[in-house]
PDB file of N, CA and C in Angstrom:
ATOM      1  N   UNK A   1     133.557 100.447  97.269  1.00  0.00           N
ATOM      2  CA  UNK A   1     133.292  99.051  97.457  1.00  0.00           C
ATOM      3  C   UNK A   1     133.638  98.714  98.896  1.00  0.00           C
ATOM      4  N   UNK A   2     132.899  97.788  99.840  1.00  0.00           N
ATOM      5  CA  UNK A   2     132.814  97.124 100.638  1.00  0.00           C
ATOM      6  C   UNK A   2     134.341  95.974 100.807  1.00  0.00           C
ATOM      7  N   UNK A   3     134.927  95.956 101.554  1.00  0.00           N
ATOM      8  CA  UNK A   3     135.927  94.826 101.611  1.00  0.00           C
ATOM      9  C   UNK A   3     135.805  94.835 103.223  1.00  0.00           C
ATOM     10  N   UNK A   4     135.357  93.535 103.911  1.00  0.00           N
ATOM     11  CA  UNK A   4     135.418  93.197 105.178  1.00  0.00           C
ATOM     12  C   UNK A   4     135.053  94.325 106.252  1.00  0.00           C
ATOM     13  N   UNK A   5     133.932  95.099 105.458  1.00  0.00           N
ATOM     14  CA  UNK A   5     133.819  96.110 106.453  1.00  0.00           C
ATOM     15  C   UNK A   5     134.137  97.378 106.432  1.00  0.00           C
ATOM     16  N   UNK A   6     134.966  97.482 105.516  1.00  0.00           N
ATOM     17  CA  UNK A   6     135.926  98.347 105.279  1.00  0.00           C
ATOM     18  C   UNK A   6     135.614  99.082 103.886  1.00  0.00           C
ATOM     19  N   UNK A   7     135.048 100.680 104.019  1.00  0.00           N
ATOM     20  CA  UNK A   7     135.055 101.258 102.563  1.00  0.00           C
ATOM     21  C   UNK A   7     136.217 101.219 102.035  1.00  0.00           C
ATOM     22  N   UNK A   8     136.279 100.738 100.522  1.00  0.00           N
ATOM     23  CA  UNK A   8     137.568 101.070  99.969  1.00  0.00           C
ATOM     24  C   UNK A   8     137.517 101.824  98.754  1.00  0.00           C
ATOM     25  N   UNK A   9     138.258 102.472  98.471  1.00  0.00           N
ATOM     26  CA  UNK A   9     138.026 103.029  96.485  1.00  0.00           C
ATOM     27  C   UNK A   9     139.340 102.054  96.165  1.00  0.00           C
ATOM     28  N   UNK A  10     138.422 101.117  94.667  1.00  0.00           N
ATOM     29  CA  UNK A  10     139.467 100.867  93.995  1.00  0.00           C
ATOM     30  C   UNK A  10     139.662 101.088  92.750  1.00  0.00           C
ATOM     31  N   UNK A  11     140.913 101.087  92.589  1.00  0.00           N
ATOM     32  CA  UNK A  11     141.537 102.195  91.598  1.00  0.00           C
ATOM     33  C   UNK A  11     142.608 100.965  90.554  1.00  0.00           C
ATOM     34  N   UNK A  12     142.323 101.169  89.172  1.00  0.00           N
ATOM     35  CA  UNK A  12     142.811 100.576  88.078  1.00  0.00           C
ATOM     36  C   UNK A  12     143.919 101.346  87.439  1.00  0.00           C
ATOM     37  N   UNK A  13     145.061 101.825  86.874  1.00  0.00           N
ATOM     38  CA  UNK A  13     145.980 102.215  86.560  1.00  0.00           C
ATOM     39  C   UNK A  13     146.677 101.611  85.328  1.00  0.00           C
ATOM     40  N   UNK A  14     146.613 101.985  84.398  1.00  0.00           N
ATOM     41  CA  UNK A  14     147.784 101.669  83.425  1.00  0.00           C
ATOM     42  C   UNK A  14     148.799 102.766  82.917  1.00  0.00           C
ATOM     43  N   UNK A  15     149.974 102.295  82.780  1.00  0.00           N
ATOM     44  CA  UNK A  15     150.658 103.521  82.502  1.00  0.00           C
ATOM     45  C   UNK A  15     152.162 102.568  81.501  1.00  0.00           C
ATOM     46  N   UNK A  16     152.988 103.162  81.094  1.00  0.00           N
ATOM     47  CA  UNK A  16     154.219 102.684  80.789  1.00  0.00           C
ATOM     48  C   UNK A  16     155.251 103.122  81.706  1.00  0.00           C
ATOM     49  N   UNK A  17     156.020 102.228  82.100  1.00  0.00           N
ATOM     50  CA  UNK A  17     157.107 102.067  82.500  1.00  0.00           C
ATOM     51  C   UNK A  17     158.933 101.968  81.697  1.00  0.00           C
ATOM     52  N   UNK A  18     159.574 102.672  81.395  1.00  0.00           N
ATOM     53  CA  UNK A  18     160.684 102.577  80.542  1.00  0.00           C
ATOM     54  C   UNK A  18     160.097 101.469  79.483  1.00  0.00           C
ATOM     55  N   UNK A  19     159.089 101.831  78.705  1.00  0.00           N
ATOM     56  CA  UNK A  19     158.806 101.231  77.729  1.00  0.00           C
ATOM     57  C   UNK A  19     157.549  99.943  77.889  1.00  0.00           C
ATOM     58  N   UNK A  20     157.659  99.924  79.544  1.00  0.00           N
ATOM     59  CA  UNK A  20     156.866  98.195  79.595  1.00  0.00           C
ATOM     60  C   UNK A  20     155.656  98.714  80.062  1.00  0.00           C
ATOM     61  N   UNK A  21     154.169  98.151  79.120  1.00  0.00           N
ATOM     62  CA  UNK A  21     153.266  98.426  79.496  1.00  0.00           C
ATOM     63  C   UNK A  21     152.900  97.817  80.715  1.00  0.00           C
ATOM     64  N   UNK A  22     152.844  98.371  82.250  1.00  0.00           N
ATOM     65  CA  UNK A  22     152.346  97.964  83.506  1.00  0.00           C
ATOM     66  C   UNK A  22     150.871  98.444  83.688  1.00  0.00           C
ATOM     67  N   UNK A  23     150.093  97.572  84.447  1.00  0.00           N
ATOM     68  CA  UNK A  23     148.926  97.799  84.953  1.00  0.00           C
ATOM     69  C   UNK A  23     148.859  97.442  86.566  1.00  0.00           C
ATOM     70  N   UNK A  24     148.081  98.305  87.375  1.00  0.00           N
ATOM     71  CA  UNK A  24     148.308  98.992  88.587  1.00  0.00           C
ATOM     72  C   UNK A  24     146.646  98.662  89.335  1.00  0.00           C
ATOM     73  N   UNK A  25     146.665  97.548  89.941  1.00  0.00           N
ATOM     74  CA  UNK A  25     145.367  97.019  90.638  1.00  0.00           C
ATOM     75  C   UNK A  25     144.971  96.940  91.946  1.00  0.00           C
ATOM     76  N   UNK A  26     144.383  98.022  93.278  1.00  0.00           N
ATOM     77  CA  UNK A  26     144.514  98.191  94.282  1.00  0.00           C
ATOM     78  C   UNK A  26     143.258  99.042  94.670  1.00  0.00           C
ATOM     79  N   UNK A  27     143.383  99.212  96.112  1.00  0.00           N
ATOM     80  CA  UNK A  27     142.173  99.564  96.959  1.00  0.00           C
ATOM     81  C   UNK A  27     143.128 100.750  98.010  1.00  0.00           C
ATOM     82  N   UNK A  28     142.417 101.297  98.040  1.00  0.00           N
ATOM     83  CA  UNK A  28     142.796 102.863  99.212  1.00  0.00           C
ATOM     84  C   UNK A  28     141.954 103.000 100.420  1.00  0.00           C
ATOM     85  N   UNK A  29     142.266 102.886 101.140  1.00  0.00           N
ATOM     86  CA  UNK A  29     141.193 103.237 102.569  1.00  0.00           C
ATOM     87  C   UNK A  29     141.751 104.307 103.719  1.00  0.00           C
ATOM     88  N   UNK A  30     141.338 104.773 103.927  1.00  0.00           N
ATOM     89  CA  UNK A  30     141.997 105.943 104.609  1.00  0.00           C
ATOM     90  C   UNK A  30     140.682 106.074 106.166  1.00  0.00           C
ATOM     91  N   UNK A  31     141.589 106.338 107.445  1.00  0.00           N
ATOM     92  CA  UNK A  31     140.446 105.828 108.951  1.00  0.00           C
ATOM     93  C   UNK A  31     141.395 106.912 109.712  1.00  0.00           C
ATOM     94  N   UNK A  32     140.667 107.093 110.785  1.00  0.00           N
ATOM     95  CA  UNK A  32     141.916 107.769 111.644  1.00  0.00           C
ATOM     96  C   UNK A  32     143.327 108.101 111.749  1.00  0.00           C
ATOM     97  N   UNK A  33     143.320 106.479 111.606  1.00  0.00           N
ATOM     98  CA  UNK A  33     144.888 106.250 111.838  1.00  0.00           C
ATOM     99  C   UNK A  33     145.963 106.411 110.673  1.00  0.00           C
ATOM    100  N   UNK A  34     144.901 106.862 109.688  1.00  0.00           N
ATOM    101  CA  UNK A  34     146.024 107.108 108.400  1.00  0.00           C
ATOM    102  C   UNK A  34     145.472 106.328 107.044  1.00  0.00           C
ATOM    103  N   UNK A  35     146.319 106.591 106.045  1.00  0.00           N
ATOM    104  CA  UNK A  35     145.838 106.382 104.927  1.00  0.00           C
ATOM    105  C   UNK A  35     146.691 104.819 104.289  1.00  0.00           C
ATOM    106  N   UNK A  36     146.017 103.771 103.849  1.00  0.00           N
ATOM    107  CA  UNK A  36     146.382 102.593 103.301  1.00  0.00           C
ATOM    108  C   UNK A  36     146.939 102.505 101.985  1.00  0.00           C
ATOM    109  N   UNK A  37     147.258 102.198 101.058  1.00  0.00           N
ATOM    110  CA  UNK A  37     147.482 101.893  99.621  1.00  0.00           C
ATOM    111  C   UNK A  37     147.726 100.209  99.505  1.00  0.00           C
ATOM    112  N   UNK A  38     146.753  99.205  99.178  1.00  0.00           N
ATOM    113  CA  UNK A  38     147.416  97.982  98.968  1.00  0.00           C
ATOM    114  C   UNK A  38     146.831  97.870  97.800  1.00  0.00           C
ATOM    115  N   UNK A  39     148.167  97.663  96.567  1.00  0.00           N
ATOM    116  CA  UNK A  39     148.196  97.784  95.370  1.00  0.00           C
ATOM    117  C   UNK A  39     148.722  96.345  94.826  1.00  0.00           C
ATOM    118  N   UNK A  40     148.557  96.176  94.096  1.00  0.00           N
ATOM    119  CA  UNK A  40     149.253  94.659  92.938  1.00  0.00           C
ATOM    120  C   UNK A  40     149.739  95.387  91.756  1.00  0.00           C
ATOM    121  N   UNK A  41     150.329  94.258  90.576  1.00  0.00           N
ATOM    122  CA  UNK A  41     150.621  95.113  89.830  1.00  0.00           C
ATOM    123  C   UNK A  41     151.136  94.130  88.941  1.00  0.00           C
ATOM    124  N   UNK A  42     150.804  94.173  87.583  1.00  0.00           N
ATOM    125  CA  UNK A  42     151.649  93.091  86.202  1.00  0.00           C
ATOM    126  C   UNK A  42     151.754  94.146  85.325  1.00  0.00           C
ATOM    127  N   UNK A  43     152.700  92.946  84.260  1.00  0.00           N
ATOM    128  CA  UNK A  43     152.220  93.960  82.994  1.00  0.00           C
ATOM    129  C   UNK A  43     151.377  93.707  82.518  1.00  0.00           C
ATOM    130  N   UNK A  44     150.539  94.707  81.505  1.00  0.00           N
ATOM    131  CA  UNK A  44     149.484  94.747  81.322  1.00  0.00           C
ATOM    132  C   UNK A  44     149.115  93.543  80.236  1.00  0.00           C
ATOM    133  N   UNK A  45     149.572  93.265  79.666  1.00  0.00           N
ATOM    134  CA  UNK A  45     149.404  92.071  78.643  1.00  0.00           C
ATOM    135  C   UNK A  45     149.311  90.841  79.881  1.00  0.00           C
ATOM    136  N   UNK A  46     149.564  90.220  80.920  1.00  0.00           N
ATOM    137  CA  UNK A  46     149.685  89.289  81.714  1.00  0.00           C
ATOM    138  C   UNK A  46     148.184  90.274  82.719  1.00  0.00           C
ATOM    139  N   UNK A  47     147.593  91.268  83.158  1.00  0.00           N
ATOM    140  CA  UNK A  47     146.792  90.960  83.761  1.00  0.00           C
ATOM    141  C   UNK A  47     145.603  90.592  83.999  1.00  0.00           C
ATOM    142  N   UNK A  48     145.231  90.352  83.053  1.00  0.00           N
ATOM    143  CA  UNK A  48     143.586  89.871  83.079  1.00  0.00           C
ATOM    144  C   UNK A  48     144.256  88.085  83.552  1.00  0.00           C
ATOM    145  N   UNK A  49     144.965  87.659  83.098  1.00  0.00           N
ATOM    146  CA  UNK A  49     145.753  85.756  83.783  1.00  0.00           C
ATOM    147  C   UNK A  49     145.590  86.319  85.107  1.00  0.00           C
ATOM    148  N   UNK A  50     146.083  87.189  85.902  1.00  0.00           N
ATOM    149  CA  UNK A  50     146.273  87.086  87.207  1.00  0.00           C
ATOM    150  C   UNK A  50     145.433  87.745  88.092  1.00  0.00           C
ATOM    151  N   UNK A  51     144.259  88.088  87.241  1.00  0.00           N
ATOM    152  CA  UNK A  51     143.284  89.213  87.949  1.00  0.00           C
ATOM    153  C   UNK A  51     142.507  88.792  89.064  1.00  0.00           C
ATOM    154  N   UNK A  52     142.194  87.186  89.068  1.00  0.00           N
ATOM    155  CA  UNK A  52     141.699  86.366  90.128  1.00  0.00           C
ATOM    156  C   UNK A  52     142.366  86.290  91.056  1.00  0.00           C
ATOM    157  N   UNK A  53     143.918  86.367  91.133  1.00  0.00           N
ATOM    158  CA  UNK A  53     144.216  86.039  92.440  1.00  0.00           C
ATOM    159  C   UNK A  53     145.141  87.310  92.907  1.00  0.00           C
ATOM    160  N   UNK A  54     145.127  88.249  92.152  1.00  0.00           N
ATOM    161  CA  UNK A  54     145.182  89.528  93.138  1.00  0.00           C
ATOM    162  C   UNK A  54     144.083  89.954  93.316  1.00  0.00           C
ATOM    163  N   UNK A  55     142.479  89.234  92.715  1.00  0.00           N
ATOM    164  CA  UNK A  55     141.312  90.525  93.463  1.00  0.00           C
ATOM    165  C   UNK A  55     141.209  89.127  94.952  1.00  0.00           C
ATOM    166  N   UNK A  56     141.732  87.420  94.905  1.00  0.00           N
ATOM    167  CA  UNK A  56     141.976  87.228  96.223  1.00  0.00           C
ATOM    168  C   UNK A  56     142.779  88.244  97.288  1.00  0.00           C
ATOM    169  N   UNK A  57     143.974  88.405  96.851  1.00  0.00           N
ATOM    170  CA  UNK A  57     144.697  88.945  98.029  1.00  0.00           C
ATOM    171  C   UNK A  57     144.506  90.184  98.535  1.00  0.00           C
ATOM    172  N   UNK A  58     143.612  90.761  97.583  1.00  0.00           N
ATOM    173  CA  UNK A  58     143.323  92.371  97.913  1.00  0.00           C
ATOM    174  C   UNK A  58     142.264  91.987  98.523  1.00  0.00           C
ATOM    175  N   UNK A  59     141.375  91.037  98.481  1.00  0.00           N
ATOM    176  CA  UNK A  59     139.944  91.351  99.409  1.00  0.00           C
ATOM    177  C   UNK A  59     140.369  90.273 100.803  1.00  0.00           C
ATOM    178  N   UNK A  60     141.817  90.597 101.519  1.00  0.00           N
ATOM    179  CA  UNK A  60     142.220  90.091 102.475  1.00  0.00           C
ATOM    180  C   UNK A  60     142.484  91.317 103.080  1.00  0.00           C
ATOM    181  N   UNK A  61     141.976  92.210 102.895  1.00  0.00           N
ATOM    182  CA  UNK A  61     142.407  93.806 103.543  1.00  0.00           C
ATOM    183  C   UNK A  61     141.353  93.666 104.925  1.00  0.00           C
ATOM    184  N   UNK A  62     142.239  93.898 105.886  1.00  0.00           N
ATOM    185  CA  UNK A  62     141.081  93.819 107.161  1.00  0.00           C
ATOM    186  C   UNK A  62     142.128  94.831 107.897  1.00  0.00           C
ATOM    187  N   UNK A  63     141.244  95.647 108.850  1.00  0.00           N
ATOM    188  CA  UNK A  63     141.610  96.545 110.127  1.00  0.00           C
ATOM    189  C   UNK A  63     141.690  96.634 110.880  1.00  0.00           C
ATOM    190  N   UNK A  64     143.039  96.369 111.303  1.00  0.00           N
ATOM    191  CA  UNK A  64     143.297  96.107 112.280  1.00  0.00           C
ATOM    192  C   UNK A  64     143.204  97.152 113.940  1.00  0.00           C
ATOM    193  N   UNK A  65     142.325  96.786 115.353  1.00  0.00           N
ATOM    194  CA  UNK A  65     142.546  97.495 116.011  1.00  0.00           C
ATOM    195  C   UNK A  65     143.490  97.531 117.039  1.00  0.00           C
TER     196      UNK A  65
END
């Protein structure tokens, strides 16, 4: 996917945590200068409530030169 220019793979994650179901919502981009990870993250029962405004803050990913 496209974010500001920028190829990103994004990547969905659920897993348990000492018992608490977490879900794991983020984009990877990797350029010259190295490799990115900007990830979010709820538990999984709470993320579809907050899915709007971490796919805002994740599509604020820009590259900086």
């Amino acid at each position: 996917r496209y974010i500001n220019d920028l190829l990103v793979l994004k990547i969905h994650m659920q897993g348990t945590i000492d018992g608490l179901s977490v879900y794991y919502y983020g984009y990877y981009f990797s350029g010259a200068e190295g490799t990115t990870q900007f990830v979010t993250y709820s538990t999984t029962n709470l993320f579809e409530y907050y899915k709007t405004e971490a796919e805002l803050f994740l599509n604020g990913l820009v590259e900086l030169n």
